[in-house]
C-alpha atoms as a PDB file:
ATOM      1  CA  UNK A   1      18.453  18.649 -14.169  1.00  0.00           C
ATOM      2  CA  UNK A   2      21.875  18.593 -15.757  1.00  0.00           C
ATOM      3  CA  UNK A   3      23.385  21.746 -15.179  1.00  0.00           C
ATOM      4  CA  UNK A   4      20.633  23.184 -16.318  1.00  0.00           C
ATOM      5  CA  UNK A   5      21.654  24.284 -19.508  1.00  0.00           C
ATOM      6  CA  UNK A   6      24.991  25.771 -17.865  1.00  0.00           C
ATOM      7  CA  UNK A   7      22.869  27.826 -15.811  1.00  0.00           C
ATOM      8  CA  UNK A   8      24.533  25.568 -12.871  1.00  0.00           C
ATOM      9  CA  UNK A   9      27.549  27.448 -13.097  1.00  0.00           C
ATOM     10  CA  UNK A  10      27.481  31.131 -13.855  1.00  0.00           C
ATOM     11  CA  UNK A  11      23.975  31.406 -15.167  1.00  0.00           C
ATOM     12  CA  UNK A  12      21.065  33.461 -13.547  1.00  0.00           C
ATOM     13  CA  UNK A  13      19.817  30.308 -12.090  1.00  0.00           C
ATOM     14  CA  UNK A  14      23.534  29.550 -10.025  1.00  0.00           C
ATOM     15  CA  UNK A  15      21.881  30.584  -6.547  1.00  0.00           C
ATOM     16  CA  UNK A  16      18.984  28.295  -6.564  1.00  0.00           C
ATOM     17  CA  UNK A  17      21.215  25.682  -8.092  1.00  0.00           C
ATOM     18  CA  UNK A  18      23.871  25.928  -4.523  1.00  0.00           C
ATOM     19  CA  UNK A  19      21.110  24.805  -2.483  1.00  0.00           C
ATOM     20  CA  UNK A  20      19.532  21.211  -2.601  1.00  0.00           C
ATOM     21  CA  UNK A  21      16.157  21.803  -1.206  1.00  0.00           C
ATOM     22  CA  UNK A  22      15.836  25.275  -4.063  1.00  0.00           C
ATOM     23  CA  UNK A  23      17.288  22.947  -7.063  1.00  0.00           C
ATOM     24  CA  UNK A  24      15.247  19.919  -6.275  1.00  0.00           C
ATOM     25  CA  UNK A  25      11.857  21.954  -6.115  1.00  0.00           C
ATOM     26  CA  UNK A  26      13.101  23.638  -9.857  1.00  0.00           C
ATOM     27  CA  UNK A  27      13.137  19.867 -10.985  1.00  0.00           C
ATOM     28  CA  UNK A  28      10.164  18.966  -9.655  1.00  0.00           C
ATOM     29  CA  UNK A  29       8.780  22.132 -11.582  1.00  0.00           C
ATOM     30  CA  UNK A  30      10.434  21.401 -14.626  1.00  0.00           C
ATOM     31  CA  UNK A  31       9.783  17.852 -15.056  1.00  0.00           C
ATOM     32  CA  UNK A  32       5.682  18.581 -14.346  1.00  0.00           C
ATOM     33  CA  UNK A  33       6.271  21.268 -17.157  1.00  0.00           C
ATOM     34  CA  UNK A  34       7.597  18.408 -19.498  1.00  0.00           C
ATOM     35  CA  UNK A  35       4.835  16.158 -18.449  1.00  0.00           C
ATOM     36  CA  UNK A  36       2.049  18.360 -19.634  1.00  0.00           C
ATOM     37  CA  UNK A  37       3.714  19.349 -22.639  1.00  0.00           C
ATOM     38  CA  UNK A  38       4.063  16.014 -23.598  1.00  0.00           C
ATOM     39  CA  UNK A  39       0.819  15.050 -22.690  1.00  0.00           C
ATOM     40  CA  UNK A  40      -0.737  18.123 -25.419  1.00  0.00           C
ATOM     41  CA  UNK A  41       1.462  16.790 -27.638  1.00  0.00           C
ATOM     42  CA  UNK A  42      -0.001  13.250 -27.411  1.00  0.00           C
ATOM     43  CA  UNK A  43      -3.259  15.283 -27.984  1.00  0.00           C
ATOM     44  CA  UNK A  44      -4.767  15.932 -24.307  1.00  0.00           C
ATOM     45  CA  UNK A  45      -5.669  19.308 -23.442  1.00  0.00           C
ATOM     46  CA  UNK A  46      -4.132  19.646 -19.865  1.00  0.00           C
ATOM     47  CA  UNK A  47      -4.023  21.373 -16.817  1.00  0.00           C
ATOM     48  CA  UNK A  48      -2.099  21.551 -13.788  1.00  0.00           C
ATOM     49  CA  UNK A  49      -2.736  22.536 -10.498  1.00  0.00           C
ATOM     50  CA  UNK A  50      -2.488  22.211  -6.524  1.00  0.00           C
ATOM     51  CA  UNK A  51      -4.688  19.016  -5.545  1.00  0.00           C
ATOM     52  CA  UNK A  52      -3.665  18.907  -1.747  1.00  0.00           C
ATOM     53  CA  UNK A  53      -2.475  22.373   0.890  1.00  0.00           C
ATOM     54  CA  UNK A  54       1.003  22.349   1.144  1.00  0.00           C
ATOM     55  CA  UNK A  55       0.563  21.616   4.631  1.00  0.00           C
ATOM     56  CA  UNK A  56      -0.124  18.079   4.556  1.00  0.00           C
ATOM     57  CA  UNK A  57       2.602  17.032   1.810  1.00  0.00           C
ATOM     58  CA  UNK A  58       5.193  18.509  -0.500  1.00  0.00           C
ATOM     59  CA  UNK A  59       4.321  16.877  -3.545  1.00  0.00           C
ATOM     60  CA  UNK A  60       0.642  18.141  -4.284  1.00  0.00           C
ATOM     61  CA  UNK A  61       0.421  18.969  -7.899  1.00  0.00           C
ATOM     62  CA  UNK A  62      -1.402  17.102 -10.385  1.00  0.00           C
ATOM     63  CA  UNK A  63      -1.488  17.169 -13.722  1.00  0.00           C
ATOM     64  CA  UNK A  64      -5.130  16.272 -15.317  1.00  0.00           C
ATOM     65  CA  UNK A  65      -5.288  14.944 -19.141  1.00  0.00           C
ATOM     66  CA  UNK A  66      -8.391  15.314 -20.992  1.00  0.00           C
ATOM     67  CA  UNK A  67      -8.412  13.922 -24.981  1.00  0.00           C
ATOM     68  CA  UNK A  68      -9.614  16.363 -27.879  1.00  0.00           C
ATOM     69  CA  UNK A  69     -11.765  15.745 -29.871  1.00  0.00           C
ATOM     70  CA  UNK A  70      -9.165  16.432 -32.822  1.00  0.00           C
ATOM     71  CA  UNK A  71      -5.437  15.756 -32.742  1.00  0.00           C
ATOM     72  CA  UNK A  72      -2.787  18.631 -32.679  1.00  0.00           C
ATOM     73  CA  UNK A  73      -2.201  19.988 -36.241  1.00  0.00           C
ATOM     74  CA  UNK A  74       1.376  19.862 -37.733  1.00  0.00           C
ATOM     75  CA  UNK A  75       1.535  23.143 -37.097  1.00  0.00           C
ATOM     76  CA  UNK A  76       0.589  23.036 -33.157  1.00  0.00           C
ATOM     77  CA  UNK A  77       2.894  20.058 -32.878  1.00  0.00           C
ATOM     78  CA  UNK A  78       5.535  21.632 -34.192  1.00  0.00           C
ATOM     79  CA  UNK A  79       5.252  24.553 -31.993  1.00  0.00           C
ATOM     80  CA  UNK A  80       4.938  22.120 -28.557  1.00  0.00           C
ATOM     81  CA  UNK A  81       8.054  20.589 -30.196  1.00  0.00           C
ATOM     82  CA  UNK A  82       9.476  23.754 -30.242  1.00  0.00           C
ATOM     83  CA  UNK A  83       8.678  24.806 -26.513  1.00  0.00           C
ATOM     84  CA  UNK A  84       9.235  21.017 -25.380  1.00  0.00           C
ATOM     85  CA  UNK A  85      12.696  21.334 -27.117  1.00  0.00           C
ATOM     86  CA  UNK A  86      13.393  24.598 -25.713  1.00  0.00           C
ATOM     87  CA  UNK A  87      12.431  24.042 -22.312  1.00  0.00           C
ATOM     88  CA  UNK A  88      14.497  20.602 -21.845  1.00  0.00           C
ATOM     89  CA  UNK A  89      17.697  22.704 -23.481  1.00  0.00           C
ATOM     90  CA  UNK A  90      17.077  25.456 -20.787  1.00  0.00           C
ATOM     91  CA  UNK A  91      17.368  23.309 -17.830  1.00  0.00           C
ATOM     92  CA  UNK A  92      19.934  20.964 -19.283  1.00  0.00           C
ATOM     93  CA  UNK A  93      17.880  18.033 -19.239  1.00  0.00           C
ATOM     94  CA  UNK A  94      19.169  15.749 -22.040  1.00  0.00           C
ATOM     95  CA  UNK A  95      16.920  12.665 -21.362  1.00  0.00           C
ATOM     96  CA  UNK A  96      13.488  12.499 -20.197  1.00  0.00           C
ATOM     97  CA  UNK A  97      12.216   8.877 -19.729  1.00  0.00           C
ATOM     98  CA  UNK A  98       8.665   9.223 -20.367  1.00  0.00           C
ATOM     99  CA  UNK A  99       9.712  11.540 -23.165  1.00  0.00           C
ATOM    100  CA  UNK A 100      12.348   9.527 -24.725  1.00  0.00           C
ATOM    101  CA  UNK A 101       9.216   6.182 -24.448  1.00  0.00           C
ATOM    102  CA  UNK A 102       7.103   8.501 -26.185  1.00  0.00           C
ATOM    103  CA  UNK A 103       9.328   9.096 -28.845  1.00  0.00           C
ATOM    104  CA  UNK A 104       9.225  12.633 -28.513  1.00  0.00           C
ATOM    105  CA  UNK A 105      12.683  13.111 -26.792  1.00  0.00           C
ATOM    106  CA  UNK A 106      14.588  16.338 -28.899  1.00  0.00           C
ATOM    107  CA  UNK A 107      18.190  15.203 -27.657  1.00  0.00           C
ATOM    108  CA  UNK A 108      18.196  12.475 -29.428  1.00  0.00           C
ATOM    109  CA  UNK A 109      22.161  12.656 -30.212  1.00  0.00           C
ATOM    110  CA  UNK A 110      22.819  13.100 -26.393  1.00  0.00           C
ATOM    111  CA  UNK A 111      25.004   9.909 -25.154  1.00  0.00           C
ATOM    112  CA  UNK A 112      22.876   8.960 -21.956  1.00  0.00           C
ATOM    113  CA  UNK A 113      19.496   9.190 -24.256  1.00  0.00           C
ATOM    114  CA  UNK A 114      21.351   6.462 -26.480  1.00  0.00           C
ATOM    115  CA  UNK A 115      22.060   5.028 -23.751  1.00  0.00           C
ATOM    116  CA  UNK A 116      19.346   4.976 -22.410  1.00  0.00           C
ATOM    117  CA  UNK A 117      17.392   3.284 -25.907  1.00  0.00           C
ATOM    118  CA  UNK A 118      19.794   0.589 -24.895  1.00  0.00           C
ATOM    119  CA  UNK A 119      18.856  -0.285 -21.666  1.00  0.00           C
ATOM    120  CA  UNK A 120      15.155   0.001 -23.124  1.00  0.00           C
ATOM    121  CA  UNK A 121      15.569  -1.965 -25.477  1.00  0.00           C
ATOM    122  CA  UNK A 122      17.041  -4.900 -23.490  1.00  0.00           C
ATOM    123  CA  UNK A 123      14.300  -4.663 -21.335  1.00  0.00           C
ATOM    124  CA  UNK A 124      11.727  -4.895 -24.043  1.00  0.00           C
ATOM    125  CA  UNK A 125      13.963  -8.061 -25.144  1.00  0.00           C
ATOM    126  CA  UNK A 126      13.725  -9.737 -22.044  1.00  0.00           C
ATOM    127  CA  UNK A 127       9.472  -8.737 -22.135  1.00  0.00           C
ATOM    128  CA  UNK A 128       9.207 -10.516 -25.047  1.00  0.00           C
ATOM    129  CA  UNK A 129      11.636 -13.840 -24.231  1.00  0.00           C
ATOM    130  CA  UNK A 130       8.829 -14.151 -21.261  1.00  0.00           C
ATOM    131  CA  UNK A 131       5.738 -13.751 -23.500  1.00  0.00           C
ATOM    132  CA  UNK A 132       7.754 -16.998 -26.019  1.00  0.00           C
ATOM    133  CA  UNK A 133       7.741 -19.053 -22.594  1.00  0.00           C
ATOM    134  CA  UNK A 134      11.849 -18.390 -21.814  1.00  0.00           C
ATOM    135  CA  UNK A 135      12.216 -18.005 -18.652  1.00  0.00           C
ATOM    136  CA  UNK A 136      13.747 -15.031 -17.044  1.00  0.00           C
ATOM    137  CA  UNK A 137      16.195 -14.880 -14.039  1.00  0.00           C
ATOM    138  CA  UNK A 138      15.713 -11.754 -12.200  1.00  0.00           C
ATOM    139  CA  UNK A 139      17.715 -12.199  -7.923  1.00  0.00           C
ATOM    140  CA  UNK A 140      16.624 -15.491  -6.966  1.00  0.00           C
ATOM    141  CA  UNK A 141      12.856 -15.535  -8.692  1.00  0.00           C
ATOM    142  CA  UNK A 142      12.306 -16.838 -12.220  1.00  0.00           C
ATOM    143  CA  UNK A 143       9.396 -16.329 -14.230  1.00  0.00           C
ATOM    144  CA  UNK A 144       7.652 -18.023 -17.230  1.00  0.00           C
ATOM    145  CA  UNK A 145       5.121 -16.622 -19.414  1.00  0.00           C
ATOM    146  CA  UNK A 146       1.855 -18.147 -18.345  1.00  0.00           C
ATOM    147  CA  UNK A 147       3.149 -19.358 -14.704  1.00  0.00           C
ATOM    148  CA  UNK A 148       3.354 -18.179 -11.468  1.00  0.00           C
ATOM    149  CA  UNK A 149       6.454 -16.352 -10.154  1.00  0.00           C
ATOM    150  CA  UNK A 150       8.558 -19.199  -8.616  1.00  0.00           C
ATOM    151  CA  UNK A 151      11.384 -19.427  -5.884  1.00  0.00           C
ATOM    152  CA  UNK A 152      14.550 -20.950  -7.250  1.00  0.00           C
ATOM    153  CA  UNK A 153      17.395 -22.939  -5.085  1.00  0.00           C
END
């Protein structure tokens, strides 16, 4: 979350903000909201829920995806635009990477999203020099489309 829409400072949500453990449990929250809304706008119908007692871990929520039959009208995508847009503004969250892969990130003039379709895109650069047979130095491996990853000296 950043700032959370200036609710970090000032806003109604400044308390749970001051302490880590509060703040990182709101992001947690708020980035499963995202998910799912993303999800129906991809055209599942979705639910989320507690998969696990909070006993045994922290992180026990899943979200479940099931495909219509139909896609989302114009309409009901504009309206999970709408409350995807909204949402994202409210807790200050100005790039969402699943979002932004999707295509469906709203903050699209928001410097660390173009950023961010930078870095993206010279990843998808160096995807595709492997699939032409280039090879690709990543630490000390290299790797060829086709071949084995390989030590180098």
């Amino acid at each position: 979350l950043d700032g959370a829409g200036g609710q970090k400072h000032g806003g109604v949500l400044e308390d749970i903000f001051t302490h880590g453990i509060l703040a990182h449990r709101m992001a947690e929250t708020a980035t499963d909201a995202v998910r799912a809304l993303l999800l129906e706008i991809m055209g599942y119908k979705t639910q989320v829920f507690e998969f696990i007692d909070g006993v045994h871990t922290a992180k026990n929520v899943m979200i479940t995806a099931i495909k219509r039959d139909e896609p989302p009208s114009e309409k009901e995508l504009g309206v999970l635009r709408q409350r995807l847009a909204a949402l994202m503004s409210f807790y200050g969250i100005g790039v969402q990477r699943l979002a932004m892969l999707l295509g469906e990130n709203p903050a699209t003039d928001n410097p660390r999203y173009l950023h961010q379709m930078i870095s993206l895109q010279h990843a998808n650069e160096q995807r595709a020099d492997l699939t032409d047979g280039k090879q690709l130095r990543v630490g000390k491996r290299v790797r060829t489309a086709g071949d084995d990853i390989k030590l180098s000296s």
